[in-house]
Each structure stands twice: as structure tokens, then as C-alpha cells.
Protein backbone atom coordinates (compact mmCIF):
# COMPACT_ATOMS: atom_id res chain seq x y z
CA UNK A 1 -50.26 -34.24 -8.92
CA UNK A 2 -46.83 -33.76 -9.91
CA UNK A 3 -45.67 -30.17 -10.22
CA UNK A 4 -43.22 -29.29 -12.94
CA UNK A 5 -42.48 -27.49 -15.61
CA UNK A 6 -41.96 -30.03 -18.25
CA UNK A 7 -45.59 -31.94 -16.93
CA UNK A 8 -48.71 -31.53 -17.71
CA UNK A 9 -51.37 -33.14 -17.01
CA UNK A 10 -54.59 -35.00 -18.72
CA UNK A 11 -56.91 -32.94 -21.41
CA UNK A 12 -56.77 -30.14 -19.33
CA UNK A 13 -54.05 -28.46 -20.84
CA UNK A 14 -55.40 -25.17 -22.73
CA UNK A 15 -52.62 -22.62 -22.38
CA UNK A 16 -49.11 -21.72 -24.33
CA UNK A 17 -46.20 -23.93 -22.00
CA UNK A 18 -43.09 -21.70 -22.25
CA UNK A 19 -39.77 -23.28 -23.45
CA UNK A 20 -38.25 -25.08 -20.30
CA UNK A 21 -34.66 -23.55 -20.66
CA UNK A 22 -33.39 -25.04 -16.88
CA UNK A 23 -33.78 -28.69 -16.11
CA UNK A 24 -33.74 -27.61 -12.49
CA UNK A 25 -37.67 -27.04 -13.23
CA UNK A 26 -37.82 -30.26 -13.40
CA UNK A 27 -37.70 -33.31 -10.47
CA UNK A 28 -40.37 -32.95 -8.53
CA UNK A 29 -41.79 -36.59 -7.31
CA UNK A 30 -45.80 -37.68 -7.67
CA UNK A 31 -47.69 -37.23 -4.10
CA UNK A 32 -49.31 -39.73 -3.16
CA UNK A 33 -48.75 -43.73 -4.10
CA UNK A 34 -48.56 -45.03 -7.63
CA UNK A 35 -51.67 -46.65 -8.65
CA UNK A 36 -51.11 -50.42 -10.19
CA UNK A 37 -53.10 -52.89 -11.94
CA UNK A 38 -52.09 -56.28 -12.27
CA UNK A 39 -50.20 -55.46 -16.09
CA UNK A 40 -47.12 -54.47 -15.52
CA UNK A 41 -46.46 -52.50 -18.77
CA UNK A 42 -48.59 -49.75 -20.70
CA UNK A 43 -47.12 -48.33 -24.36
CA UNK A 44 -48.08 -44.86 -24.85
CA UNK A 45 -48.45 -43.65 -28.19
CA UNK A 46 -48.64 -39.96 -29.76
CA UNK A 47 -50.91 -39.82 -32.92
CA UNK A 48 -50.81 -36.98 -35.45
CA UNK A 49 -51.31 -37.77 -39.16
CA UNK A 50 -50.60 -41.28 -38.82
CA UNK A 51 -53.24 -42.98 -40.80
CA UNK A 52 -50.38 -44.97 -43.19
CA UNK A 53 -48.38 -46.39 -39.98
CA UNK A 54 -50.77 -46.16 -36.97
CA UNK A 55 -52.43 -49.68 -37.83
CA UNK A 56 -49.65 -51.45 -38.12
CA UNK A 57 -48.15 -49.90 -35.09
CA UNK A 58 -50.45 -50.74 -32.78
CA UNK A 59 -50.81 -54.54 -33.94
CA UNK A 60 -47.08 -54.93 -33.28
CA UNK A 61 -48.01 -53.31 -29.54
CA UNK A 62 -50.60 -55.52 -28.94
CA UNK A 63 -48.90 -58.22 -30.25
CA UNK A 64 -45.44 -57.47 -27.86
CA UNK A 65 -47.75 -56.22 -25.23
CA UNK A 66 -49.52 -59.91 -24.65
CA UNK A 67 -52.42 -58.50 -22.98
CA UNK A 68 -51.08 -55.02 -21.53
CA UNK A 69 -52.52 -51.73 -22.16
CA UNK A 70 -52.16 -49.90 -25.22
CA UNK A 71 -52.42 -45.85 -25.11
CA UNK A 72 -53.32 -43.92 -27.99
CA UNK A 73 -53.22 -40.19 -27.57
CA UNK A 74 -54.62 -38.35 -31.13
CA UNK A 75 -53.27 -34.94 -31.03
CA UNK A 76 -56.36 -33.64 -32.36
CA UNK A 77 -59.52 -35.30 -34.09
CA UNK A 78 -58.11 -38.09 -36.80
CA UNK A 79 -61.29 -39.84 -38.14
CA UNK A 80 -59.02 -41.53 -41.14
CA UNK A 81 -56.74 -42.76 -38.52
CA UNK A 82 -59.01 -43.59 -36.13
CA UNK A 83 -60.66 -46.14 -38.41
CA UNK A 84 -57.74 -47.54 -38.84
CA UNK A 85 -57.13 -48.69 -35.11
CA UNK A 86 -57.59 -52.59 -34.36
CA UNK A 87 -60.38 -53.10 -32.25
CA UNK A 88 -58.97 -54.60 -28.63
CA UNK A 89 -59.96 -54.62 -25.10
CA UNK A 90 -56.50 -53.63 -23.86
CA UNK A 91 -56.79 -50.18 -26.38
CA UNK A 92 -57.36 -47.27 -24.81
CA UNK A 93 -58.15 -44.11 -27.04
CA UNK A 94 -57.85 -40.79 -26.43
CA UNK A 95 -58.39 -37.65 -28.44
CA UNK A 96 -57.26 -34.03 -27.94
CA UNK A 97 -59.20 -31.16 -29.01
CA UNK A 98 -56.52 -29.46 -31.07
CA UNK A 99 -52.66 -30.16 -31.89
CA UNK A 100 -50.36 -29.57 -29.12
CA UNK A 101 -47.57 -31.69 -30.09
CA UNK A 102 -45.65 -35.54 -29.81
CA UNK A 103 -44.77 -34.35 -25.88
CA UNK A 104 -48.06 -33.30 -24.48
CA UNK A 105 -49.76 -36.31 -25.96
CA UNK A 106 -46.67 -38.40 -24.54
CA UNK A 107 -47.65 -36.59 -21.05
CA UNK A 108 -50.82 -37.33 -21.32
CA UNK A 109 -50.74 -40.87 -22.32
CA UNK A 110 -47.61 -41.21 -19.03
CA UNK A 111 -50.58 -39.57 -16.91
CA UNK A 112 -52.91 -42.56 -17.61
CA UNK A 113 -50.17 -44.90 -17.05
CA UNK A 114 -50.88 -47.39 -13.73
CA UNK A 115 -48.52 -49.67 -14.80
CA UNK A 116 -44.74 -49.88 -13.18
CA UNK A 117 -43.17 -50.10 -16.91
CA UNK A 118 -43.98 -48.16 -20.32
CA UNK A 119 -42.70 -47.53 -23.73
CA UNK A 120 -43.26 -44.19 -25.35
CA UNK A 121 -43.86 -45.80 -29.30
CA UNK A 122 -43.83 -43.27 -32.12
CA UNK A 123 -47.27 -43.91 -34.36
CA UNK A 124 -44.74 -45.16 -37.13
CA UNK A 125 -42.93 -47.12 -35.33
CA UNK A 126 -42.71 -51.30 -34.41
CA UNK A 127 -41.51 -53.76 -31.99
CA UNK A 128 -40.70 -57.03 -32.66
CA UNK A 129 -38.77 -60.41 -31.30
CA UNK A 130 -40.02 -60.63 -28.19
CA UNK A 131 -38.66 -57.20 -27.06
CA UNK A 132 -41.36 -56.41 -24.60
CA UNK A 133 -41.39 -59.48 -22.34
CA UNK A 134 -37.46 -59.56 -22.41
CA UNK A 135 -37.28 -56.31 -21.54
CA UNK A 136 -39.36 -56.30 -18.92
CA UNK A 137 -37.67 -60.05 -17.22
CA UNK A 138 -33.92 -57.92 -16.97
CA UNK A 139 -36.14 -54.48 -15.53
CA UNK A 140 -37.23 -56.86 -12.93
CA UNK A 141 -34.42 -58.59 -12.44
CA UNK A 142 -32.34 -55.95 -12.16
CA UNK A 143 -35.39 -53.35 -10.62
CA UNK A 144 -34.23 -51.15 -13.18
CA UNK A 145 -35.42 -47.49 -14.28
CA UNK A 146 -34.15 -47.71 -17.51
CA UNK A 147 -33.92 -50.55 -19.88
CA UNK A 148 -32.44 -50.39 -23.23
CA UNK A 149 -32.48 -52.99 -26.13
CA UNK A 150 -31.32 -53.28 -29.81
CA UNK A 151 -33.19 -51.42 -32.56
CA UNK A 152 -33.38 -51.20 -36.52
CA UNK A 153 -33.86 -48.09 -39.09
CA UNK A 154 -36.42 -48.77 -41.66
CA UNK A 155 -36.00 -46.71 -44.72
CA UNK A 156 -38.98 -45.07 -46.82
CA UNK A 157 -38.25 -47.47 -49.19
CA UNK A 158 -39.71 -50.76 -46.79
CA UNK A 159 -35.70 -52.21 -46.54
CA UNK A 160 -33.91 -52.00 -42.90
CA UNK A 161 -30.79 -51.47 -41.81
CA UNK A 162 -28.91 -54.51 -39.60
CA UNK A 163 -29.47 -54.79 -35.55
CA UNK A 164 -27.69 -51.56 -34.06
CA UNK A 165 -26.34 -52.78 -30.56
CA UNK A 166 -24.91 -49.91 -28.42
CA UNK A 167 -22.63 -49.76 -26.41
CA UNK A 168 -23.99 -51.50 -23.16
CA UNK A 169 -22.87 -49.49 -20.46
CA UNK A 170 -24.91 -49.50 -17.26
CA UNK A 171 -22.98 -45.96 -16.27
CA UNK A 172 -24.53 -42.86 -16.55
CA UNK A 173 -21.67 -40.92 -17.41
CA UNK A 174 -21.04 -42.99 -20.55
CA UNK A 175 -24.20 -43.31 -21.78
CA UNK A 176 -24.56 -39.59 -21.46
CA UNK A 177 -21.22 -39.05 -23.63
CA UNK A 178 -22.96 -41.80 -26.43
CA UNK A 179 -25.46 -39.49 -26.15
CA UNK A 180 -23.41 -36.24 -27.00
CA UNK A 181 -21.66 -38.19 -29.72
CA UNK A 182 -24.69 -39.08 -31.50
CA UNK A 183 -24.56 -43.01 -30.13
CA UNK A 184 -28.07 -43.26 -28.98
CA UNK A 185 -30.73 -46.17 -28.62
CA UNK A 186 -34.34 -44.91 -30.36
CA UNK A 187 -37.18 -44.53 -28.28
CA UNK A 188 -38.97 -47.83 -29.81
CA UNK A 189 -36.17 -49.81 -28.07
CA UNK A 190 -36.49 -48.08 -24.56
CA UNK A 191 -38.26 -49.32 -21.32
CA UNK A 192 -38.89 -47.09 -18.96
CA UNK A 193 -40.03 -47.23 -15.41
CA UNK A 194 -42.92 -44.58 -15.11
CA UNK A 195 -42.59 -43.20 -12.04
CA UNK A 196 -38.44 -42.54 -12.61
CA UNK A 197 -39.98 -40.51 -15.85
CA UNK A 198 -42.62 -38.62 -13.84
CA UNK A 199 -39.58 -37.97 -11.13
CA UNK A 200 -37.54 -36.29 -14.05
CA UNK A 201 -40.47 -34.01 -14.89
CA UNK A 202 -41.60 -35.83 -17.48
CA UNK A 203 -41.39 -34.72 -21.55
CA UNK A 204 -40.57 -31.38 -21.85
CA UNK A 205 -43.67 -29.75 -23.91
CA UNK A 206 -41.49 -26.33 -25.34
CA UNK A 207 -39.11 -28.53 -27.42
CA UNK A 208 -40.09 -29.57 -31.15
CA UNK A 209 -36.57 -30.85 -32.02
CA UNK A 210 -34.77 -33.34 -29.93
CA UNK A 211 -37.12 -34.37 -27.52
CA UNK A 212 -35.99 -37.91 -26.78
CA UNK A 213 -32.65 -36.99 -26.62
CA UNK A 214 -32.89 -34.29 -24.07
CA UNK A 215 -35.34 -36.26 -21.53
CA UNK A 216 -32.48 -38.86 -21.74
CA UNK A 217 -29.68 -35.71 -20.73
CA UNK A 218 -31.94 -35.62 -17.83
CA UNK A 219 -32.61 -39.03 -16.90
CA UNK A 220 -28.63 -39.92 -17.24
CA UNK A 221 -28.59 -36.78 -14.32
CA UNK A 222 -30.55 -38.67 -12.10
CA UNK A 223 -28.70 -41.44 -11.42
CA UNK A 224 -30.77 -44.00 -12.95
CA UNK A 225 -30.66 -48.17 -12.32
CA UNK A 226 -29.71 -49.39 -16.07
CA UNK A 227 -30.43 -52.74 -17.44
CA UNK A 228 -29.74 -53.92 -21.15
CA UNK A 229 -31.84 -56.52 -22.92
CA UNK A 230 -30.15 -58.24 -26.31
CA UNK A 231 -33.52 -59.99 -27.56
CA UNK A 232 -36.01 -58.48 -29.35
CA UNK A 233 -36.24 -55.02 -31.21
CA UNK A 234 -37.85 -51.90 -31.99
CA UNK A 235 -37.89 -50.67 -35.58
CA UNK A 236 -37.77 -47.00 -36.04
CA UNK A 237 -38.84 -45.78 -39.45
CA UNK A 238 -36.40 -43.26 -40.83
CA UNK A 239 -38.53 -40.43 -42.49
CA UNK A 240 -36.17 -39.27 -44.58
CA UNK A 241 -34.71 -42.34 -45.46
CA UNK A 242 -30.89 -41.95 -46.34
CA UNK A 243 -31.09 -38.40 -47.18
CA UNK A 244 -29.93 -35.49 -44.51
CA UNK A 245 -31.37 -32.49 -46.25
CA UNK A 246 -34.21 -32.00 -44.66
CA UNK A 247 -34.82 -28.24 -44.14
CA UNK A 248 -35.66 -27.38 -40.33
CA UNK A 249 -38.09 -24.62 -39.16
CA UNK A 250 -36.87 -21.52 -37.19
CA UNK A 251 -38.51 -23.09 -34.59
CA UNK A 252 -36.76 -26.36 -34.54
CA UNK A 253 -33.63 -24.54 -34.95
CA UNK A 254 -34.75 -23.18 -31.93
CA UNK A 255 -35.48 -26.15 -30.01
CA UNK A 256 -32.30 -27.70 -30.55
CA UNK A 257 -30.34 -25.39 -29.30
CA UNK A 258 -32.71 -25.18 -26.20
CA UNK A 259 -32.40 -29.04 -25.56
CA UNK A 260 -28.31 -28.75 -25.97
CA UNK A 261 -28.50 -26.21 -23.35
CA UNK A 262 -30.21 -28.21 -20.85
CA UNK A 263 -27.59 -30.75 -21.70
CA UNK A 264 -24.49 -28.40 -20.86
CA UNK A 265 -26.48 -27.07 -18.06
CA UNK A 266 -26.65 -30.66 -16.67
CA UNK A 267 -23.16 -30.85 -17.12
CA UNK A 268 -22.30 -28.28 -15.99
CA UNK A 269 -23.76 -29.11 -12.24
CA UNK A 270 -23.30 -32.68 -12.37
CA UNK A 271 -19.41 -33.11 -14.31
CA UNK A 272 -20.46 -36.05 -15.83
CA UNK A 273 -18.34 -35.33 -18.93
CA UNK A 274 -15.29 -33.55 -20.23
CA UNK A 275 -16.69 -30.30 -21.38
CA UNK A 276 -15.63 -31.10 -25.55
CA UNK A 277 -17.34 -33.86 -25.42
CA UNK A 278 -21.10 -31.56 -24.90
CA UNK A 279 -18.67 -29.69 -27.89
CA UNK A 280 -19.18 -32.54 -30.04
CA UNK A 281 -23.14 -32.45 -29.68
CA UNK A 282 -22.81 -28.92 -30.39
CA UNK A 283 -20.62 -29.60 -33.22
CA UNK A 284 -22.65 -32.63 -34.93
CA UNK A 285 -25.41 -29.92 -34.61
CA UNK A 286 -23.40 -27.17 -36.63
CA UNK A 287 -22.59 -30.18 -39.17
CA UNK A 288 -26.60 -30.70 -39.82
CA UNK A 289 -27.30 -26.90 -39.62
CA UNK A 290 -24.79 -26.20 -42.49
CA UNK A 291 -26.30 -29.02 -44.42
CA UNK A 292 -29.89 -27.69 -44.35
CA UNK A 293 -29.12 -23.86 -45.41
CA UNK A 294 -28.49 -22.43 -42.02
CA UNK A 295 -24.97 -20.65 -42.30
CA UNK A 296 -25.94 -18.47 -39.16
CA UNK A 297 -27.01 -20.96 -36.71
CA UNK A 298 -24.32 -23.50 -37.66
CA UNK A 299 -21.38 -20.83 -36.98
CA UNK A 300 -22.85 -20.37 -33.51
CA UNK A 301 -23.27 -24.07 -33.25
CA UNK A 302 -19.49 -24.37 -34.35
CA UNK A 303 -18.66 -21.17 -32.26
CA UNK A 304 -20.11 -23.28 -28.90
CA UNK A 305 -18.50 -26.39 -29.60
CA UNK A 306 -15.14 -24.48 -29.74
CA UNK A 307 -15.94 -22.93 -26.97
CA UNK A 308 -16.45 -26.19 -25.21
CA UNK A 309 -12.62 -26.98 -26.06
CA UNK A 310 -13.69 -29.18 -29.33
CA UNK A 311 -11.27 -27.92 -31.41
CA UNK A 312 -10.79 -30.45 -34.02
CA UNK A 313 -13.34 -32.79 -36.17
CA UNK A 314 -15.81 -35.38 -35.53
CA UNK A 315 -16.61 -38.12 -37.74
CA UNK A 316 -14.59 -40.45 -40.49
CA UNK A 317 -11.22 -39.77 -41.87
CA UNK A 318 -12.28 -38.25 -44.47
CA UNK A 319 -14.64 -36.09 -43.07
CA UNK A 320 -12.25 -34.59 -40.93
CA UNK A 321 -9.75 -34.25 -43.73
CA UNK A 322 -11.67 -32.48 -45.96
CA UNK A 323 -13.49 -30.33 -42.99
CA UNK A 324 -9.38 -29.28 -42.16
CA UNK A 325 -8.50 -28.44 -45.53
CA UNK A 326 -11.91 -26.76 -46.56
CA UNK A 327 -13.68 -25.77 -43.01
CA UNK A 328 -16.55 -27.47 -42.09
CA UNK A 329 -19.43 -25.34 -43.68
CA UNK A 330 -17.54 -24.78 -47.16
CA UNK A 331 -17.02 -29.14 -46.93
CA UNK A 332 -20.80 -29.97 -46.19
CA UNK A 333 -21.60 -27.16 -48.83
CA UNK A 334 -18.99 -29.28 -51.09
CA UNK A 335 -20.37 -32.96 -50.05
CA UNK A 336 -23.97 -31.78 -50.53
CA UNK A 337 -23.23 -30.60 -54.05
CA UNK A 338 -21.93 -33.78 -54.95
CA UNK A 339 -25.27 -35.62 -53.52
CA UNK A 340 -27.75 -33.55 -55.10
CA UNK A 341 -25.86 -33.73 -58.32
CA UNK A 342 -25.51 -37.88 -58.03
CA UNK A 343 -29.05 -37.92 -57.57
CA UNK A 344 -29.78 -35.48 -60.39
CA UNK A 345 -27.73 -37.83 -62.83
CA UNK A 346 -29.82 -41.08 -61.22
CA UNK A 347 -32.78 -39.54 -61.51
CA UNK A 348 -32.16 -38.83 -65.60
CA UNK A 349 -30.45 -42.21 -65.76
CA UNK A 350 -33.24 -43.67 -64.55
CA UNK A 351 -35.38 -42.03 -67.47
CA UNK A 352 -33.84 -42.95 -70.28
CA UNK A 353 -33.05 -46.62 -68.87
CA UNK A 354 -29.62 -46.17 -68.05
CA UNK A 355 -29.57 -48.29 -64.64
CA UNK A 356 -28.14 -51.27 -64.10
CA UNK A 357 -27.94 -53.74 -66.32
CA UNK A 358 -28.37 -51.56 -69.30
């Protein structure tokens, strides 16, 4: 059993994990030798309200998968959903008593891994193109930890956005500054060797906000073997479609600044970075806080970044001309004012048949 912080292991788990705040808990390799069976890949996916999506999920998984397992982990009873599940000999359910969140259920389902490669697949979430076995042929190849391919957004409203190719760096240091700048591949379009994730500790079960992004600050830290495939994709299904308004919950608040910690932390130790470039992370943070009502928490956002040495703007020209004239809260208060009212005026438009073509 592998000892860490950020692990934890089977339906077993019945007690409140802390928030990790150190990745240093982390890294502590599996005893013992891997088991394998002859698949070589397993996707693990975290259930929780998915009866609308987790169908059509798992049909693209066993469709990719060609045979290997498929891990569902229900983070707590789901009888809709449930009935929704293909039936398949390669499925593997599993149900947890009560809602512990997307990580624990990602644990779990890595814990019943025996394969050398899985995907962690959000229960909204598709692959297509041949992304699995393409994937896998460069991991192989290459006897990589880490294998990253293209990926889509798919908007609430069924239409996608085009192929979003990366930058396709196999360096650590400049994935990690993509990563800071906001330039990051989705989970859907990210193979991972298993044991490299239960060597990094694993998903870290005290963050609500940002999980992905800050097991990738830690994987980056490890000095991972990166490979890139170019055929195939994963679709990630953007919740809130275009919109950015989203209100977070103290808690997610929270969590972000917890997992942006961990990054500069990482930093910190391993220099993998200028320091203003972990400001821009901080400062794309402040930008999002502002625009969900959080005046407080974005000025200490802002107030790290600075601290960083990111003393200017991120983002398009006009962004940063506006943010320089105006400050950044009083221009996202400005931008989102002209939004809401837009979609006030479509919205009555669209009423009295004033669209297009009227």
C-alpha cells in the first residue's frame, strides 16, 4: 500500500482527508510489484449525477478501449444512472456509500487499476478517432509516463469548438509554464502511466477546484517521460458553455488558492519557472474571481501575482488596455456589464422575433 497524503485507498475510506497544503506529502512509491493483466489500459471514471452523459460516455470508452477495462466509480448510490450503463464484460462497477468527491472516486478507480496505462474520463466526457490505441503505440514507443493528445470543447448547446493542439513540448519546464498560463490539455485527452500517478501521490482528495491542474504541477515536478499523440481526441463538455459567470463556493475559492500554492511551492524547490510566470496563474485566477463577485479574494489573487513580479496584464490587447486604463476588477466589472446586458437585449429580441432574419 502506498502511503500518502493525497491517496487513499479502496471503499475503505470513512474519515474527513485534510487539505494537502505541501506536495512534499506526496511521492511515496507502491511496495511491492505492480500487478498486470494482459490489457494494457483501464479508464477510470468518477460518477456523480451523471445520468444525461454517463451512457454515452462509457460507449465511447468501450468503443476506444477495444476490449480493455472500463472503471466506473458512483460516488454514492445512482439507480437512474446506473440503469443507464451498457451492459459489457470489460465494465467494472463500483458504488460508494456516500459522496466523497471526483478525487476519491478517481483514487479508488487508480487503486483497481492492473493495467500499465489509464485515462481518468470525466462521466460527461468522450473520446473519439482512435485516441486510445494511438496513444497508447507513442507511450510504448517512447515508454512514456505521460502522453498527451488533441482535445475539443463541446458547448451545452451540442456544437464543438475546432481540434485544440498544444504546444508539444516534451519538457517539463514548459509544459509547467502552459500550465500557469492557462495552456493546458483536458483530462479526456491524457494517458497516463499508473504507477508514475500512484508515485506522485495520486489525486489530491482536499481540493474541489482545480484538481487536474494541480496533479499535473506535480507530475511536471517529477521529471516525467512525455510523449505526444496527434490522432484521435477527447471531447470535454464545457458546462457552462461560453459563459464565465459561474459563481464559485467559499470552498472552491478555497481550493484554488490551495492548488496554486502547491504550484509555487513546487516552484519554489524545483526553479522550473521564472517566478511571474506562477504570477500569471495567480493573476488569471484574480481575473475569474472578479468576474464571479469575489472583490476580496481577487485583490489577494492580484496582490500574489504582483508579488510574484507580474506586474503588467495577461491576455489580448485589449484586455490589457482597458485593464491599464480602468484596473483589472473595475474592467471585468465593465466587460461583464456589457455581457449580461447583450444577453438581456437577445433574450427580449428573441421574444418578440427580432433575430435574424427579421
Amino acid at each position: 500500500m502506498m502511503h500518502s497524503s493525497f491517496y487513499s485507498l479502496g471503499q475503505s475510506l470513512t474519515h474527513d482527508l485534510p487539505l494537502v497544503r505541501s506536495h512534499k506529502q506526496a511521492g511515496v512509491r507502491l511496495a511491492g510489484k505492480s500487478q498486470r493483466v494482459p490489457a494494457d489500459f483501464t479508464f477510470v471514471i468518477p460518477a456523480y449525477r451523471s445520468a444525461e452523459t454517463i451512457g454515452r460516455t462509457v460507449n465511447s470508452a468501450l468503443q476506444e478501449g477495444r476490449g480493455s477495462p472500463v472503471i466506473v466509480v458512483f460516488d454514492g448510490p445512482d439507480r437512474e444512472a446506473q440503469q443507464r450503463l451498457p451492459h459489457a464484460k470489460n465494465l467494472k462497477v463500483v458504488i460508494r456509500p456516500e459522496n466523497r468527491g471526483a478525487c476519491v472516486t478517481r483514487n479508488i478507480g487508480l487503486e483497481k487499476c492492473r493495467t500499465r496505462y489509464v485515462m481518468f474520463l470525466d462521466a460527461d466526457d468522450v473520446v473519439e478517432g482512435g485516441i486510445i490505441a494511438n496513444a497508447l503505440r507513442r507511450a510504448r514507443a517512447q515508454d512514456a509516463d505521460i502522453v498527451f493528445s488533441d482535445f475539443l470543447l463541446e458547448y451545452v448547446d451540442g456544437s464543438r469548438s475546432g481540434a485544440i493542439h498544444p504546444g508539444r513540448s516534451t519538457n517539463p519546464a514548459e509544459l509547467f509554464a502552459e500550465w500557469m498560463k492557462g495552456e493546458f490539455v483536458s483530462p479526456c485527452a491524457i494517458v497516463w502511466r499508473a504507477d508514475f500517478v500512484r508515485h506522485i501521490g495520486g489525486w489530491n482528495e482536499g481540493l474541489t477546484q482545480n484538481q487536474d491542474g494541480e496533479l499535473m504541477y506535480r507530475a511536471l515536478a517529477a521529471a516525467p517521460r512525455i510523449a505526444w499523440n496527434n490522432r484521435g481526441y477527447g471531447v470535454y463538455r464545457e458546462h457552462m458553455g461560453h459563459r464565465v459567470s459561474r459563481r464559485m463556493s467559499e470552498a472552491e475559492v478555497r481550493s484554488q488558492f490551495a492548488a496554486l500554492a502547491i504550484a509555487r511551492e513546487i516552484n519554489a524547490e524545483k526553479n522550473l519557472v521564472e517566478p511571474r510566470i506562477v504570477g500569471i496563474c495567480y493573476y488569471n485566477l484574480a481575473r475569474r474571481l472578479y468576474a464571479r463577485g469575489y472583490a476580496a479574494a481577487g485583490d489577494r489573487a492580484l496582490a500574489e501575482a504582483r508579488q510574484l513580479g507580474f506586474d503588467s496584464h495577461f491576455g489580448g490587447l485589449f484586455h490589457k488596455g482597458l485593464a491599464s486604463l480602468l484596473g483589472l476588477q473595475n474592467k471585468v466589472r465593465l466587460t461583464g456589464g456589457i455581457r449580461r446586458s447583450l444577453r438581456s437585449f437577445n433574450t427580449v429580441a428573441a421574444q418578440f422575433g427580432l433575430g435574424r432574419g427579421s
